[in-house]
C-alpha atoms as a PDB file:
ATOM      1  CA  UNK A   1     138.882  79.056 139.111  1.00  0.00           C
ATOM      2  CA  UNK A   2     137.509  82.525 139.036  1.00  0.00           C
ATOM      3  CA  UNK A   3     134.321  81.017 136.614  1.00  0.00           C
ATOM      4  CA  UNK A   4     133.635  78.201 138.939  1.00  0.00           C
ATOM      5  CA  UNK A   5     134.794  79.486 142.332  1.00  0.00           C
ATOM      6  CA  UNK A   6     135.208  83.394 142.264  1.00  0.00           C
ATOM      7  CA  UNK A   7     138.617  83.005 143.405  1.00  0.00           C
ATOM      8  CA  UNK A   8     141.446  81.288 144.575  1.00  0.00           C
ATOM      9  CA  UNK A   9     140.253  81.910 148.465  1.00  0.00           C
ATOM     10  CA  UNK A  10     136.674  80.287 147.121  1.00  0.00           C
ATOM     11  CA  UNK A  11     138.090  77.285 146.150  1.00  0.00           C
ATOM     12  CA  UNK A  12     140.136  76.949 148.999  1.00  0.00           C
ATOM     13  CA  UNK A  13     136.983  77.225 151.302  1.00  0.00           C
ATOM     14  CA  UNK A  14     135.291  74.790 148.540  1.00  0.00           C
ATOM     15  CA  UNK A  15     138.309  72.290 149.174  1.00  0.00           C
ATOM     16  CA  UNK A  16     137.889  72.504 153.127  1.00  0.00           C
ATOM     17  CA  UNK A  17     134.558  72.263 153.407  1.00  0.00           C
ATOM     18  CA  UNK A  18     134.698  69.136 150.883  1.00  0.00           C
ATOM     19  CA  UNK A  19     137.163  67.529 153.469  1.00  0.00           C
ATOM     20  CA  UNK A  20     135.265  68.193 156.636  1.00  0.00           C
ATOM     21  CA  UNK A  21     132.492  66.868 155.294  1.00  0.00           C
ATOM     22  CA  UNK A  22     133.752  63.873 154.238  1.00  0.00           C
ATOM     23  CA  UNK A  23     134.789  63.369 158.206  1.00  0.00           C
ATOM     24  CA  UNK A  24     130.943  64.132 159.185  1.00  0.00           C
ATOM     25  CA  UNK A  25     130.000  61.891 156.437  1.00  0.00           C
ATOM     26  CA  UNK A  26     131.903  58.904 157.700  1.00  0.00           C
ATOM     27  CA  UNK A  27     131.073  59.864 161.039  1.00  0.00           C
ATOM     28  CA  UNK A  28     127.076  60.214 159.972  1.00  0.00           C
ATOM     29  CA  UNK A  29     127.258  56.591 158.244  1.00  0.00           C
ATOM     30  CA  UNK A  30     127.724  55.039 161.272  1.00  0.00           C
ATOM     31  CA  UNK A  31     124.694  53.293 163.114  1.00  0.00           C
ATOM     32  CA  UNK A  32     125.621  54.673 166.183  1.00  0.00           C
ATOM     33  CA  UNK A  33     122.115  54.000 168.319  1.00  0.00           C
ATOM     34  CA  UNK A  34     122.151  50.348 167.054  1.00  0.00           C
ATOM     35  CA  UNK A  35     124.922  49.467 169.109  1.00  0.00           C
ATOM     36  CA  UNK A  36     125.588  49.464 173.149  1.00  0.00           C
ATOM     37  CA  UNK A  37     127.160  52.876 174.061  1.00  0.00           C
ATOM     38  CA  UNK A  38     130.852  51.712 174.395  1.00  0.00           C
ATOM     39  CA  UNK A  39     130.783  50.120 171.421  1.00  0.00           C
ATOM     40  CA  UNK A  40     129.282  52.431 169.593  1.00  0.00           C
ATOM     41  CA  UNK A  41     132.141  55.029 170.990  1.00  0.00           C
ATOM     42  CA  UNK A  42     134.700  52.702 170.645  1.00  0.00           C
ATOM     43  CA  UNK A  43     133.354  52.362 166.753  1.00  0.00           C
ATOM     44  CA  UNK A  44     133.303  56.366 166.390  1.00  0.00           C
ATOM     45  CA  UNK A  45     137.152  56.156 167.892  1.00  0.00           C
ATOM     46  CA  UNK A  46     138.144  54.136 164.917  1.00  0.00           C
ATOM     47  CA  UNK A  47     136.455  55.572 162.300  1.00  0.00           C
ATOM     48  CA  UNK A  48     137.941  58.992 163.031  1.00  0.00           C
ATOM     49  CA  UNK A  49     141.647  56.889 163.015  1.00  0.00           C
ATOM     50  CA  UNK A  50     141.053  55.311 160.056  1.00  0.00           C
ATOM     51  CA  UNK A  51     139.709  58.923 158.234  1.00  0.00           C
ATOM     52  CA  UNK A  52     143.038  60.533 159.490  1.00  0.00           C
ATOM     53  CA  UNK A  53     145.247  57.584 158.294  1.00  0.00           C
ATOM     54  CA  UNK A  54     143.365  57.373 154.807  1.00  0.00           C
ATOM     55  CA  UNK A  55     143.481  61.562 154.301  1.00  0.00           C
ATOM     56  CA  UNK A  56     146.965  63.006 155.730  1.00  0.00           C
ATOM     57  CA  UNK A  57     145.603  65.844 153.143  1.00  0.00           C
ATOM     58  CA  UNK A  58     142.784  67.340 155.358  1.00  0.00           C
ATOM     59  CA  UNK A  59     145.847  67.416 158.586  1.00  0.00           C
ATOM     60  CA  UNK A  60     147.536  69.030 156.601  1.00  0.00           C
ATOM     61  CA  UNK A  61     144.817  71.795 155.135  1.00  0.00           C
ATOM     62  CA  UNK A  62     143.725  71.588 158.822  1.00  0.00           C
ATOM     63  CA  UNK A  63     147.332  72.607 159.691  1.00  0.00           C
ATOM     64  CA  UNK A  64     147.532  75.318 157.489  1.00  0.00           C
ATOM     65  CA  UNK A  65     144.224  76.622 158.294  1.00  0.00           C
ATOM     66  CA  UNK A  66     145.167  77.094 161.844  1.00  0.00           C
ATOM     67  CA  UNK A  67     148.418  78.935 161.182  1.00  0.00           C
ATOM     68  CA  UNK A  68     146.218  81.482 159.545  1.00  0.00           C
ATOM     69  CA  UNK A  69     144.101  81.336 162.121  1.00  0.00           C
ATOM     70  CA  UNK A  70     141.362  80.082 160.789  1.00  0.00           C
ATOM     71  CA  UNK A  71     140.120  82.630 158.672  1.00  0.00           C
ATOM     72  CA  UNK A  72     138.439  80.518 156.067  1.00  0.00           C
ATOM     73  CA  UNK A  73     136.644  78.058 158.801  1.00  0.00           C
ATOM     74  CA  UNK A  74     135.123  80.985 161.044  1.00  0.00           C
ATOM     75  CA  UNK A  75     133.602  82.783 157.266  1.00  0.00           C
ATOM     76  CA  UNK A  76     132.492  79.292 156.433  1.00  0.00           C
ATOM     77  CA  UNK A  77     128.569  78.505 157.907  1.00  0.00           C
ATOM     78  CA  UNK A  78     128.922  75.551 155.904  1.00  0.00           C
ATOM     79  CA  UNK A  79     131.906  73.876 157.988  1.00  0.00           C
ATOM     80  CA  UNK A  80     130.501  75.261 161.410  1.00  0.00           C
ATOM     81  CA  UNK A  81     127.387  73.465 160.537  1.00  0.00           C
ATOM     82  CA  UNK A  82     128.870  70.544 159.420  1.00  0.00           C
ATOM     83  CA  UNK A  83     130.622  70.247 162.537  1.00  0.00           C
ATOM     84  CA  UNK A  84     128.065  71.093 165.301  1.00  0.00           C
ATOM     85  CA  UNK A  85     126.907  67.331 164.163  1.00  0.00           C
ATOM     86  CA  UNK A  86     129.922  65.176 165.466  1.00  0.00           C
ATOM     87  CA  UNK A  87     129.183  67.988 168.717  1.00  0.00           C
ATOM     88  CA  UNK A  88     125.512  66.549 168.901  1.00  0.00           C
ATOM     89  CA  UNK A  89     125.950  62.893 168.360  1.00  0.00           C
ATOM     90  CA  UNK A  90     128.669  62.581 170.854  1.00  0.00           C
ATOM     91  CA  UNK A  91     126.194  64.030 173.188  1.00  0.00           C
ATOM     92  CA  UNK A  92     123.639  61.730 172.482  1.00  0.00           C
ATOM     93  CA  UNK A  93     125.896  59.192 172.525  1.00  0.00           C
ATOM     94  CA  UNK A  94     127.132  60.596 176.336  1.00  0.00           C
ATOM     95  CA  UNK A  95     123.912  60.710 177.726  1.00  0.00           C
ATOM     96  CA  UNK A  96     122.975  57.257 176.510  1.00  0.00           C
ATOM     97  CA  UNK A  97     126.067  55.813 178.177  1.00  0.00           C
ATOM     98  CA  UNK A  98     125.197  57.566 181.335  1.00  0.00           C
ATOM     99  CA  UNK A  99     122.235  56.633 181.482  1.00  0.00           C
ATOM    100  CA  UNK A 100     123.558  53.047 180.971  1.00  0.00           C
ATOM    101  CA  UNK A 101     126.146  53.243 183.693  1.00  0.00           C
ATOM    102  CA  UNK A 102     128.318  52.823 181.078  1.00  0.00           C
ATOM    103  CA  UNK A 103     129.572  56.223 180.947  1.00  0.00           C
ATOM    104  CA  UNK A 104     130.842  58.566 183.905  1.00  0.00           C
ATOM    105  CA  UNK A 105     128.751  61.574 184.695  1.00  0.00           C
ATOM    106  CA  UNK A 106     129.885  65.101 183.262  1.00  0.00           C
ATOM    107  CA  UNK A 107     131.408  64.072 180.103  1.00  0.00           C
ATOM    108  CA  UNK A 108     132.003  67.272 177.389  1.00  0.00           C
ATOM    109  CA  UNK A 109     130.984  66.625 174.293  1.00  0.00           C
ATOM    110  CA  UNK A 110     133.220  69.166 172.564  1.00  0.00           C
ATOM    111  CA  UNK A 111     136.058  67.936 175.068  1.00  0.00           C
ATOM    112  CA  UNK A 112     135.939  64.030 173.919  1.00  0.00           C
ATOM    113  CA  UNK A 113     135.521  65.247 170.444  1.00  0.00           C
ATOM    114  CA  UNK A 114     138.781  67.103 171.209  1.00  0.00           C
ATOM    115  CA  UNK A 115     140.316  63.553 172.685  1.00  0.00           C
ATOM    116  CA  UNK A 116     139.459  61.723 170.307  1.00  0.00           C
ATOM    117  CA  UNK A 117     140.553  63.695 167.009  1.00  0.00           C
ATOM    118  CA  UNK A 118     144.018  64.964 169.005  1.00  0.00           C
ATOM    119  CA  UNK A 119     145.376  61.536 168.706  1.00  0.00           C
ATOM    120  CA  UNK A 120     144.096  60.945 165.482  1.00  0.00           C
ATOM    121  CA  UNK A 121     145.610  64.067 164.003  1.00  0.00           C
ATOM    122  CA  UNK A 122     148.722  64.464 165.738  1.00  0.00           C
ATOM    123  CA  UNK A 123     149.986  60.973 164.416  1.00  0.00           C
ATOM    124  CA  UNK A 124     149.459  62.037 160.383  1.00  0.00           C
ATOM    125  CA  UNK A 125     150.899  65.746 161.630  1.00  0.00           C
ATOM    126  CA  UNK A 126     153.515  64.789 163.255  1.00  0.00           C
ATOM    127  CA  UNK A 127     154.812  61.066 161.309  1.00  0.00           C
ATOM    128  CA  UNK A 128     157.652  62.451 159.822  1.00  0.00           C
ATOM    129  CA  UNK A 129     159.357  64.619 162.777  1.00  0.00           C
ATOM    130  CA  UNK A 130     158.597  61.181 165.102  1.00  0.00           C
ATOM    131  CA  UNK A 131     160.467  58.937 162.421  1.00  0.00           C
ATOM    132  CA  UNK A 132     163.078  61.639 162.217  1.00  0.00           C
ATOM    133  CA  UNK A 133     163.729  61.659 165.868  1.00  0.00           C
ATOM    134  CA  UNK A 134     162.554  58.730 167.867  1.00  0.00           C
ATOM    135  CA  UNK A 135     162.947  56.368 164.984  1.00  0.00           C
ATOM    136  CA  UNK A 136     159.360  55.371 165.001  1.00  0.00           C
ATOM    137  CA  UNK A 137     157.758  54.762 161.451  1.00  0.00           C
ATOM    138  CA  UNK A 138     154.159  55.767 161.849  1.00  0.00           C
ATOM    139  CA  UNK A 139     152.777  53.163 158.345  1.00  0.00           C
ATOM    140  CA  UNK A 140     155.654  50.289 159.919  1.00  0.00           C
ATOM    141  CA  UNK A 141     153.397  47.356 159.599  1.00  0.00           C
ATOM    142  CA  UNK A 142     151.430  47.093 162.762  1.00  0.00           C
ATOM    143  CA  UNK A 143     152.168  50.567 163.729  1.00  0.00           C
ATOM    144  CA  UNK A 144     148.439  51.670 162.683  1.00  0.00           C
ATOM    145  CA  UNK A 145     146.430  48.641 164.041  1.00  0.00           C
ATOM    146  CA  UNK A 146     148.317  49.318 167.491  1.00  0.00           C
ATOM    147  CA  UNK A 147     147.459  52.601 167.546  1.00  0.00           C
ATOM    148  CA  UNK A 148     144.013  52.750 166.822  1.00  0.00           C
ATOM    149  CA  UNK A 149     143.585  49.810 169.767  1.00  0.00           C
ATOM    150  CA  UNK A 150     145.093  52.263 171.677  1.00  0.00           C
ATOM    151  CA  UNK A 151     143.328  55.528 171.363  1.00  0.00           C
ATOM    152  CA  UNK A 152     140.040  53.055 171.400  1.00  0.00           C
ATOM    153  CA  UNK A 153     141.281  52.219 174.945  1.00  0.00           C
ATOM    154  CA  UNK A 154     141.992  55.184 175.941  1.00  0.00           C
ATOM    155  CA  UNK A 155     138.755  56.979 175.365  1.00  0.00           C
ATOM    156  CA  UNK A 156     137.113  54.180 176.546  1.00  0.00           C
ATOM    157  CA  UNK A 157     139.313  54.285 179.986  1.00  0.00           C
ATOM    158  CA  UNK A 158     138.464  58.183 179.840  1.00  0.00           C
ATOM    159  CA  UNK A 159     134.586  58.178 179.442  1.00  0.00           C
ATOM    160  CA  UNK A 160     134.474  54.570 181.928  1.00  0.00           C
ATOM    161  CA  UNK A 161     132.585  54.879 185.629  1.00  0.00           C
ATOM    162  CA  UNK A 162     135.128  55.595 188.966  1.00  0.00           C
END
């Protein structure tokens, strides 16, 4: 560890900025400008789902790293760059729609980033407290393909003209 890494704290920040790339790299894969901008949203919506559902490991890192209050993200450029993309492309992606009448006017960029990933993450998070109390068995067949219509609805419902 200390060879490769120069600590245990390096490899941590190695390890986090591995998994939030990954997200941005999924994200960045997508031909976003190719489709019509609810589409393309609606495609961004299930990606981020479908990341979540496939890596319960970077909730939980993500977890941790907020109970220590994010220590390792804020000395990281590498994951504040990173991240600023998903930032821009929704951006582009909002003033597209706009422009298309397809989105309302005033949309946040950070705050539908914030939307989007809340649903996303809170589902892995929180799976085993919601069995434990309400029962509900977030891999139940069906439970995931229901969901992610869901969220992709909602956002779309969210960013949709008056």
């Amino acid at each position: 560890i200390y060879y490769y890494f120069g600590g245990k704290e390096r490899l941590y920040a190695a390890v986090l900025e591995r998994l939030y790339g990954a997200m941005r790299d999924a994200e960045a894969a997508l031909d976003l400008d190719a489709l019509p901008p609810a589409e393309a949203l609606r495609r961004l919506v299930e990606v981020t789902f479908d990341h979540h559902v496939a890596h319960p490991e970077f909730v939980r890192l993500v977890s941790v790293e907020n109970i220590h209050g994010a220590r390792t993200v804020a000395a990281s450029p590498v994951i504040r760059a990173r991240n600023a993309a998903i930032i821009e492309t929704l951006a582009a992606l909002i003033a597209r729609g706009e422009r298309a009448g397809a989105f309302r006017p005033g949309l946040d960029a950070l705050r539908l980033h914030m939307l989007i990933s809340s649903f996303c993450f809170y589902r892995v998070a929180n799976r085993h407290t919601l069995r434990a109390i309400f029962g509900r068995d977030a891999d139940a067949p069906g439970a995931a393909v229901e969901e992610r219509r869901m969220i992709g609805e909602a956002v779309l419902r969210y960013v949709a003209p008056p």
